[in-house]
N, C-alpha and C. Protein backbone atom coordinates (compact mmCIF):
# COMPACT_ATOMS: atom_id res chain seq x y z
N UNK A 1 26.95 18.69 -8.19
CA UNK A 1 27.17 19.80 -7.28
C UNK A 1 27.47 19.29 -5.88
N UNK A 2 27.41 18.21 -5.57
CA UNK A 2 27.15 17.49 -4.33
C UNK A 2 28.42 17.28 -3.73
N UNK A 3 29.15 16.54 -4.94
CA UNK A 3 30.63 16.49 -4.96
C UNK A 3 31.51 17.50 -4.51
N UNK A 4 31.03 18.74 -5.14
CA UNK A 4 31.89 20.05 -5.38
C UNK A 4 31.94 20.30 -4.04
N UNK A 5 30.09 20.71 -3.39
CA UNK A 5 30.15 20.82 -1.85
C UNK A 5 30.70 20.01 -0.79
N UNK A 6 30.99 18.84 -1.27
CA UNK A 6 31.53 17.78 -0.50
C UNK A 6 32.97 17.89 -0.50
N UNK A 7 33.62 18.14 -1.89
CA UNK A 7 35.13 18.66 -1.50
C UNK A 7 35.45 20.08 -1.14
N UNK A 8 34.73 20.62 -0.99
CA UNK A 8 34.84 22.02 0.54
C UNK A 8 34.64 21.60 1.89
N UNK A 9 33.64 20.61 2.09
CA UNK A 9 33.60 20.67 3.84
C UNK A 9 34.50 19.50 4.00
N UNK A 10 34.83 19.20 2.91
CA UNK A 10 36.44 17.99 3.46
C UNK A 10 37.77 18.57 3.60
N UNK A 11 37.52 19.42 3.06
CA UNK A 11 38.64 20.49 3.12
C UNK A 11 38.61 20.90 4.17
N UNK A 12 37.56 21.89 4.60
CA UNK A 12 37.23 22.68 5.88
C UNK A 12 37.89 21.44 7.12
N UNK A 13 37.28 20.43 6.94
CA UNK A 13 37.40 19.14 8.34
C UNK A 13 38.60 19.69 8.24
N UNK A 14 39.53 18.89 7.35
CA UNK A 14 41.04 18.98 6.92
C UNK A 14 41.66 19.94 7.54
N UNK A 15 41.40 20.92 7.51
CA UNK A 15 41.95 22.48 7.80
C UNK A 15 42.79 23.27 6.72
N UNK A 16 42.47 22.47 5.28
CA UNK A 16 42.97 22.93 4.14
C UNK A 16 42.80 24.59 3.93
N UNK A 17 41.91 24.82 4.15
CA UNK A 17 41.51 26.26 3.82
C UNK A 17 40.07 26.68 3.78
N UNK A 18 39.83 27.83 2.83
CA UNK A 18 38.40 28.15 3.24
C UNK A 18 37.50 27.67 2.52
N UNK A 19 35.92 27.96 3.27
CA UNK A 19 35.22 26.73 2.35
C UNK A 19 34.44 26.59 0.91
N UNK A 20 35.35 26.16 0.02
CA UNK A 20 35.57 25.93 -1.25
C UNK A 20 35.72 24.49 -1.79
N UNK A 21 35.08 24.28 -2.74
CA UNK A 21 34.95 23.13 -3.49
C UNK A 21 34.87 23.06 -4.80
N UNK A 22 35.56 21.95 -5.65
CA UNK A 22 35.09 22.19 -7.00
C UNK A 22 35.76 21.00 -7.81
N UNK A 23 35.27 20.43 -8.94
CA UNK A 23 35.06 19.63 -9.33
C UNK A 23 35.28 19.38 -11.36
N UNK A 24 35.87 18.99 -11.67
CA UNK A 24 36.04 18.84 -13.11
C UNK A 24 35.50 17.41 -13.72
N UNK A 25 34.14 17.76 -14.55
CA UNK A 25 33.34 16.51 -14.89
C UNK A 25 33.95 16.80 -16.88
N UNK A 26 34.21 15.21 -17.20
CA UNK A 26 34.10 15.00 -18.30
C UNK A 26 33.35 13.85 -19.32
N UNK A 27 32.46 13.95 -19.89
CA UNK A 27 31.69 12.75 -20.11
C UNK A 27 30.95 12.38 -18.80
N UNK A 28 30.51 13.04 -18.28
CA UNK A 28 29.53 12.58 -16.81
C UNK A 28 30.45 11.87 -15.64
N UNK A 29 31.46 12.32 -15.84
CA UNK A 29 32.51 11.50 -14.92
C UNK A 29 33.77 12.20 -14.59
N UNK A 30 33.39 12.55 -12.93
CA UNK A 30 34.20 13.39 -11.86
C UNK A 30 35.38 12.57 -12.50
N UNK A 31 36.92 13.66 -13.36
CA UNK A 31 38.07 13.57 -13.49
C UNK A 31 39.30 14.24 -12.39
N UNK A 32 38.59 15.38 -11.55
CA UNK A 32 39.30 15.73 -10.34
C UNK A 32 38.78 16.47 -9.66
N UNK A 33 39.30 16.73 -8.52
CA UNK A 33 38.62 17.43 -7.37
C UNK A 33 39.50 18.20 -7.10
N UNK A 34 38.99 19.68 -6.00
CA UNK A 34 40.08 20.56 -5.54
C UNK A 34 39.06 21.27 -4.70
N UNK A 35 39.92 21.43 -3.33
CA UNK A 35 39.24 21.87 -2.22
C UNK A 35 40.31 23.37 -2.14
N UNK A 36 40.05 24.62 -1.73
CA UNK A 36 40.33 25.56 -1.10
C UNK A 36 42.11 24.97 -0.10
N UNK A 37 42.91 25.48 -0.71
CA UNK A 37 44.12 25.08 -0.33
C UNK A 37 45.65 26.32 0.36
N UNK A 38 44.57 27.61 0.30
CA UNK A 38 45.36 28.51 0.49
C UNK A 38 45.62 29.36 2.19
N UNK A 39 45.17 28.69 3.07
CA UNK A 39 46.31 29.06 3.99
C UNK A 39 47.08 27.32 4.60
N UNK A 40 46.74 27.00 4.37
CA UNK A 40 47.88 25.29 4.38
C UNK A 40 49.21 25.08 3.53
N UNK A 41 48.68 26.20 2.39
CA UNK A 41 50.31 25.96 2.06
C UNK A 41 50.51 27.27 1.21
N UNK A 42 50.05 28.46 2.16
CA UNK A 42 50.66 29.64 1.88
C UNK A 42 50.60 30.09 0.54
N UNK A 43 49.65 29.73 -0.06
CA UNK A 43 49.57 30.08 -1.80
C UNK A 43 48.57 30.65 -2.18
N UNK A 44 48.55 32.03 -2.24
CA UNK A 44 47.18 32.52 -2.39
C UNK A 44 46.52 32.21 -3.68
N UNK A 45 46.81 31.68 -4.53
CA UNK A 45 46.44 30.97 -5.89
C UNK A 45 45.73 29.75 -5.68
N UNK A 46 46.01 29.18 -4.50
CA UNK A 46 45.65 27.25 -4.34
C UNK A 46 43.60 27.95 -3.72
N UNK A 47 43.06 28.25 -5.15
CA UNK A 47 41.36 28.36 -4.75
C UNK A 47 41.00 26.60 -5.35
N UNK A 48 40.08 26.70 -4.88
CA UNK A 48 39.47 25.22 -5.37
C UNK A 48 39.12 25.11 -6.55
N UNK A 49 38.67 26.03 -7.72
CA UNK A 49 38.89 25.85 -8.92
C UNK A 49 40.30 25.87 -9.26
N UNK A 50 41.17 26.62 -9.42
CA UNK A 50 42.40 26.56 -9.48
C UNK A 50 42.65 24.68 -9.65
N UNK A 51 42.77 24.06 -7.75
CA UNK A 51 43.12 23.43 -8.06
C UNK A 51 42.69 21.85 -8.63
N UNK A 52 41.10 22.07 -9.27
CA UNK A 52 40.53 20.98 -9.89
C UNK A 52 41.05 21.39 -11.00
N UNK A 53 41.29 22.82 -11.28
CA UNK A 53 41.76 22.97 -13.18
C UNK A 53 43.17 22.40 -13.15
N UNK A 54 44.34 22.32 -12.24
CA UNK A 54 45.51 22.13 -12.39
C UNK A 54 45.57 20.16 -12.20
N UNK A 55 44.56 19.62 -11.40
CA UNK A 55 44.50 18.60 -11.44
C UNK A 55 43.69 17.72 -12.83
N UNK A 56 42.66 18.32 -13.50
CA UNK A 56 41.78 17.63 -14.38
C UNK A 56 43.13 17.95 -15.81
N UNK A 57 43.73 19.10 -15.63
CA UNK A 57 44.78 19.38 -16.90
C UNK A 57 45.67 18.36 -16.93
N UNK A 58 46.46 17.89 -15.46
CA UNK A 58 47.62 16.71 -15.51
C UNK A 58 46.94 15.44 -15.88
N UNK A 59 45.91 15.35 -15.47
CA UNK A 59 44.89 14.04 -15.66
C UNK A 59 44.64 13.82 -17.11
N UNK A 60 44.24 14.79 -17.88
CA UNK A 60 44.09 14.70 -18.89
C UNK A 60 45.42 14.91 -19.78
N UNK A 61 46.30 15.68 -19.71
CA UNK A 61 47.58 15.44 -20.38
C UNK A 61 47.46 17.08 -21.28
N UNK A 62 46.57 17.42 -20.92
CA UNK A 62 46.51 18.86 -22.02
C UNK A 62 46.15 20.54 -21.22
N UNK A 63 46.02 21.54 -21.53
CA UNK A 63 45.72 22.96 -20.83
C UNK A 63 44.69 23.28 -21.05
N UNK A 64 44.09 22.24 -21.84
CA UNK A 64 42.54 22.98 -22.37
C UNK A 64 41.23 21.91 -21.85
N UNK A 65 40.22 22.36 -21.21
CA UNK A 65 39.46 21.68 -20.74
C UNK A 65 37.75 21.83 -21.58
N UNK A 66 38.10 21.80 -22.77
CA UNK A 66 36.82 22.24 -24.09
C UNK A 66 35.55 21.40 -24.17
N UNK A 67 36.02 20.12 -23.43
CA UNK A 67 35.07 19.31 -23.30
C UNK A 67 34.68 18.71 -21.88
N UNK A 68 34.74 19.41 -21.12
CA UNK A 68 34.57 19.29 -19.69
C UNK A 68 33.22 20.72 -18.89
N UNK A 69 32.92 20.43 -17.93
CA UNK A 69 32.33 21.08 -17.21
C UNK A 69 32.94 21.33 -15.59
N UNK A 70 32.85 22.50 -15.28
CA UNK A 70 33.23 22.78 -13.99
C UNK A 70 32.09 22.87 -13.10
N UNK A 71 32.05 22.70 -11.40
CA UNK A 71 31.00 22.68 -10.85
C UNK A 71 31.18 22.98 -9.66
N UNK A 72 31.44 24.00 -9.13
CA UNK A 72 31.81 25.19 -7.99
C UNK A 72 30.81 25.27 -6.81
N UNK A 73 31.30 25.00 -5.78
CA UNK A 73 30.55 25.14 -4.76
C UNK A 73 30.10 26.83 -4.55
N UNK A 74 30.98 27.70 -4.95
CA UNK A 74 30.29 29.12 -5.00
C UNK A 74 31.13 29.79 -6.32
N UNK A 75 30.67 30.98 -6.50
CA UNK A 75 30.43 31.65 -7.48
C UNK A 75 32.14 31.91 -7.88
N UNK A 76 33.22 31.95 -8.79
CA UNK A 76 34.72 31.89 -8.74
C UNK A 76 34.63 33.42 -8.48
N UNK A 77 35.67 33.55 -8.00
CA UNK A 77 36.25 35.15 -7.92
C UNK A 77 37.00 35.38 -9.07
N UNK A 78 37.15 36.78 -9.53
CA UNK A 78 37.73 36.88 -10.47
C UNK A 78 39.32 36.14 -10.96
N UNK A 79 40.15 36.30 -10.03
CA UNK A 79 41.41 35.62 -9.89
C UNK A 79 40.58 33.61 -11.12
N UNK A 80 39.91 33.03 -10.15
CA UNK A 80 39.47 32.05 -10.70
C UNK A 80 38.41 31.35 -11.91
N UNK A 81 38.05 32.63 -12.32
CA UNK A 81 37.14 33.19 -13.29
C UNK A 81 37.87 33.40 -14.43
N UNK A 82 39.42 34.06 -14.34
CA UNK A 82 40.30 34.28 -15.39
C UNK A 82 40.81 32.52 -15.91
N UNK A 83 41.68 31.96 -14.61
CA UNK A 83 42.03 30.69 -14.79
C UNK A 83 40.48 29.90 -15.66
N UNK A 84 39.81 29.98 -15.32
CA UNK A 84 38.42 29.01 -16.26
C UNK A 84 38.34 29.40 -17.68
N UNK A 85 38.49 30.71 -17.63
CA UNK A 85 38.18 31.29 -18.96
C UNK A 85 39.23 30.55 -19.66
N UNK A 86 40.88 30.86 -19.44
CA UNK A 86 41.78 30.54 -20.29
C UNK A 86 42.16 28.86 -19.93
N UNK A 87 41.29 27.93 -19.49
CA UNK A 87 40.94 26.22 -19.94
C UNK A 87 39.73 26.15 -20.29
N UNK A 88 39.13 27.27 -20.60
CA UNK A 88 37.99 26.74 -21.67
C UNK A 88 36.99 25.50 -21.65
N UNK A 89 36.81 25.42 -20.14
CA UNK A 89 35.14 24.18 -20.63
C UNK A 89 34.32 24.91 -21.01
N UNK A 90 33.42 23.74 -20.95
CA UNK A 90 32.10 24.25 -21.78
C UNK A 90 31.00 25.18 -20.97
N UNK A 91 30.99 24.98 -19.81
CA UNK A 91 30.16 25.18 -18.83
C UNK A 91 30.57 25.31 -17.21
N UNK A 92 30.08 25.79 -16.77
CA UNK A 92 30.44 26.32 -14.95
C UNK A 92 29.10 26.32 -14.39
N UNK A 93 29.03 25.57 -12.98
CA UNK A 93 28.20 25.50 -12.57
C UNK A 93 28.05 25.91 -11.14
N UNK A 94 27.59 27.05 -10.06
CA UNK A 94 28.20 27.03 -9.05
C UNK A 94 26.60 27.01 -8.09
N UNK A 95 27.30 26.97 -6.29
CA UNK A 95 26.28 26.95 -5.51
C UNK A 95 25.92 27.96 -5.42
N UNK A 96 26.95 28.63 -4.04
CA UNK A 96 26.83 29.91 -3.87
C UNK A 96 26.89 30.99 -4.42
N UNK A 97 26.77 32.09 -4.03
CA UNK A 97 26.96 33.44 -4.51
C UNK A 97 28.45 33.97 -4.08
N UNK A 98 28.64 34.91 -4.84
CA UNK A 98 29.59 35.67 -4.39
C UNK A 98 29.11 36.77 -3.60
N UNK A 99 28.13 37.04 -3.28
CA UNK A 99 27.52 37.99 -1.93
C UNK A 99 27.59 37.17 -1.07
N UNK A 100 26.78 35.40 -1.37
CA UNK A 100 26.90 34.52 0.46
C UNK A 100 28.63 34.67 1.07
N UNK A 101 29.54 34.37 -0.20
CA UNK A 101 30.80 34.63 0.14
C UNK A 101 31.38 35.67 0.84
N UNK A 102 30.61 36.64 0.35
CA UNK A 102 31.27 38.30 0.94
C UNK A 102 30.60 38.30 2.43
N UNK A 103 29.10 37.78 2.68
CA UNK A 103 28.55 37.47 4.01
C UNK A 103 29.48 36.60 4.91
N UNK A 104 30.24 36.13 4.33
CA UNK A 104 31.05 34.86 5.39
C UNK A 104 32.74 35.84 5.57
N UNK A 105 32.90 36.70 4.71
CA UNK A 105 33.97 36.88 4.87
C UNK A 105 35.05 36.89 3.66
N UNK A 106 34.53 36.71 2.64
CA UNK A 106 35.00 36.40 1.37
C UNK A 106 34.77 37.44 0.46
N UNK A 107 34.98 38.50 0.43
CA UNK A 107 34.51 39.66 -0.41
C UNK A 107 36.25 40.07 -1.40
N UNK A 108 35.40 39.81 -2.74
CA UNK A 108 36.34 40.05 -3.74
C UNK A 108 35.52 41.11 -4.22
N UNK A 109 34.84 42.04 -4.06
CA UNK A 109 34.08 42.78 -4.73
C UNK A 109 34.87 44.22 -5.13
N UNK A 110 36.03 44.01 -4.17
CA UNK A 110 36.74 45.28 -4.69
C UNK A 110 38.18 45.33 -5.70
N UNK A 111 38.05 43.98 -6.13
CA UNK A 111 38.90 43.71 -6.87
C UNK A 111 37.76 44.10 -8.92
N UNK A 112 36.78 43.49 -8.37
CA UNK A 112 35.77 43.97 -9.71
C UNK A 112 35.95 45.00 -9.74
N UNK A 113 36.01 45.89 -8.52
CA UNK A 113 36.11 47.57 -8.73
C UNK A 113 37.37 47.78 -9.47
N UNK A 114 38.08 47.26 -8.90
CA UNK A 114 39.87 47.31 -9.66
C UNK A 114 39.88 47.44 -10.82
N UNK A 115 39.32 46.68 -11.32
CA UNK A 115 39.27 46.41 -12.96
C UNK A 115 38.77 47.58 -13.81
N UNK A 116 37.86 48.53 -13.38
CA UNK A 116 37.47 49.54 -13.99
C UNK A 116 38.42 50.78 -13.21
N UNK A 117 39.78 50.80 -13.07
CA UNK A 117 40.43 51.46 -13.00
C UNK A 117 41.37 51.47 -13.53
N UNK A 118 41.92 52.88 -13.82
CA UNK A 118 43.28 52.77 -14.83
C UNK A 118 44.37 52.16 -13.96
N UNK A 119 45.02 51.25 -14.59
CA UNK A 119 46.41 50.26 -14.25
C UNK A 119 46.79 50.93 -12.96
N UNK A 120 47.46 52.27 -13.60
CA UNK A 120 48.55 53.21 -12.30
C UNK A 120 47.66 53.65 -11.30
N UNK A 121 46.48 53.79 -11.14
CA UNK A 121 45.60 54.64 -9.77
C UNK A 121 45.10 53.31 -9.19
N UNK A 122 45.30 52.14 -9.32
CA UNK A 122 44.97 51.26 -8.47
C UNK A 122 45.08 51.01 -7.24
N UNK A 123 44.56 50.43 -6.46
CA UNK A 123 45.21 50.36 -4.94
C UNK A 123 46.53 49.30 -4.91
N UNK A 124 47.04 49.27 -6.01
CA UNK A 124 48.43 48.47 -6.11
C UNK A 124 48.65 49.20 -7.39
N UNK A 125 49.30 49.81 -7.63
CA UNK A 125 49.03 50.57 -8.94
C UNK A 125 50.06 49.43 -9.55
N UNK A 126 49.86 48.66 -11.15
CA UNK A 126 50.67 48.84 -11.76
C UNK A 126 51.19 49.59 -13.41
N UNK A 127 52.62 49.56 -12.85
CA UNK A 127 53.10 50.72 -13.53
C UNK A 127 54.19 49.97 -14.74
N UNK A 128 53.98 50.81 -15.49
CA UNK A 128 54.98 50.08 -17.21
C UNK A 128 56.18 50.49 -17.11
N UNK A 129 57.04 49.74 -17.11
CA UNK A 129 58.89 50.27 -17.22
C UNK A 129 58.81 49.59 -18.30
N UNK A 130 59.15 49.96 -19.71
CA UNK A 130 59.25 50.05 -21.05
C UNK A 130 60.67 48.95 -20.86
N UNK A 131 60.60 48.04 -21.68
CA UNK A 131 62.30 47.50 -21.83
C UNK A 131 62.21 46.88 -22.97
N UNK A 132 63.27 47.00 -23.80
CA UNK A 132 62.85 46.93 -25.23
C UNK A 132 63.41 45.33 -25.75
N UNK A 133 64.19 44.11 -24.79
CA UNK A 133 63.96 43.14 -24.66
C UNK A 133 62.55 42.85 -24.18
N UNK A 134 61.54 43.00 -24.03
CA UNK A 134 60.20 42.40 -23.34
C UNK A 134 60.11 42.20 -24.74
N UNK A 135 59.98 43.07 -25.48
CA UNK A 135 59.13 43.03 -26.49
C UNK A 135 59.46 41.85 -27.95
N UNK A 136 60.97 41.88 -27.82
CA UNK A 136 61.48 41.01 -28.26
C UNK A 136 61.16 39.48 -28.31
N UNK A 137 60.63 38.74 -27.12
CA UNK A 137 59.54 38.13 -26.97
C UNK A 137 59.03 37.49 -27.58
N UNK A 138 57.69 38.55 -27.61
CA UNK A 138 56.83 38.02 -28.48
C UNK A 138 57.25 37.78 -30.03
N UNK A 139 58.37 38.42 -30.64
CA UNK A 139 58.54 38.28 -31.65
C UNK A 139 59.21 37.26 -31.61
N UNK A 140 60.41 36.54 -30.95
CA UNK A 140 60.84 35.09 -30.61
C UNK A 140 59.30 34.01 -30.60
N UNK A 141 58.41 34.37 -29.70
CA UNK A 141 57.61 33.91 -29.70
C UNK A 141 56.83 33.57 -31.27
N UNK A 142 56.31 34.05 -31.64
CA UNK A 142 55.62 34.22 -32.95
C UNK A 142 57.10 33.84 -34.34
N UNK A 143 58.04 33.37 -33.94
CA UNK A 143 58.75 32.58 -34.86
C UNK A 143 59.25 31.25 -34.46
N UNK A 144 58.78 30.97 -33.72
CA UNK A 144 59.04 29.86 -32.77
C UNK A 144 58.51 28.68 -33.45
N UNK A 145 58.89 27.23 -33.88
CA UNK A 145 58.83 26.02 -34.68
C UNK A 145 57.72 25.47 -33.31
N UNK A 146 58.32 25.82 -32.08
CA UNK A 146 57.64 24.99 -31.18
C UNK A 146 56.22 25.86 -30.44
N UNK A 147 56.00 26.82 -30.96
CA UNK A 147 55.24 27.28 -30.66
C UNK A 147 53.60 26.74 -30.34
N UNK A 148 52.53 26.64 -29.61
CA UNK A 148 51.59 26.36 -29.31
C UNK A 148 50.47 27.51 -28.96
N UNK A 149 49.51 27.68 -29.79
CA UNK A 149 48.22 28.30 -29.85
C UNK A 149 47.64 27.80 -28.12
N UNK A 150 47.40 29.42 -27.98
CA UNK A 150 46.53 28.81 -26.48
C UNK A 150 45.93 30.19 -26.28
C-alpha cells in the first residue's frame, strides 16, 4: 500500500494530477505503477488505476490480470471499478475512502446515483438510435476465426 501512496504524492510533486496512486502486484512483485494523470494530459480516463491496469497489461503481454492484485491508494470510482472488473485480478486493495475523496473534492457519488436511472432521464441522457448495421456486429463478431473470449 505504501507504494500505491507513494505513486500519488509523486504524482501530486509532479503536477501529474490528482492525488491518486496505484499499483499492480504479481507474485509479490510491484509489475507497474500509475499515478493520477488526468489534467496533464487532458484525459479524463488517465485515473491511477486505469493507468497501472494499462501498464501491468503491456508488461505482461495480455488484458487479463487473474493472477495479480491491485492496491489503490483510495477507494476506485466507478469509471475505475468497471476497468478492474473487466482485467479481472484477484483482489483490490485500497487506502482511502471514497467519502475522504468526496471531502477533498472528489465526489463521484452522483454518478452511483446515475446508475439507478433509466438510460434517457439521466443528467446526460443516453438515447438508442436503432441502426440495423450495429447489430450486424456482433453477429460478424460471434463468426469470427479470430475471435477472443474476454
Amino acid at each position: 500500500m505504501k507504494a500505491a501512496v507513494s505513486a500519488a504524492a509523486e504524482g501530486l510533486r509532479l503536477g501529474k494530477g490528482g492525488p491518486f496512486g496505484a499499483i499492480v502486484v504479481k507474485d509479490g512483485k510491484i509489475i507497474a505503477t500509475g499515478c493520477n494523470h488526468v489534467t496533464s494530459t487532458n484525459d479524463p480516463t488517465a485515473h491511477a488505476e486505469v493507468m497501472a491496469i494499462r501498464e501491468a497489461c503491456r508488461v505482461l503481454g495480455t488484458y487479463q490480470l487473474t493472477d495479480c492484485e491491485i492496491y489503490t491508494s483510495c477507494e476506485p470510482c466507478p469509471m475505475c471499478l468497471g476497468a478492474i472488473y473487466w482485467a479481472r485480478p484477484k483482489k483490490v486493495y485500497f487506502a482511502s475512502t471514497r467519502h475522504d475523496a468526496a471531502a477533498a473534492g472528489f465526489d463521484d457519488s452522483f454518478i452511483y446515483d446515475e446508475l439507478n436511472v433509466d438510460a434517457d432521464k439521466r443528467t446526460i441522457p443516453l438515447i438508442r438510435l436503432e441502426e440495423e448495421d450495429a447489430a450486424a456486429l456482433f453477429k460478424l463478431w460471434n463468426s469470427s476465426d479470430s475471435k477472443k473470449e474476454y
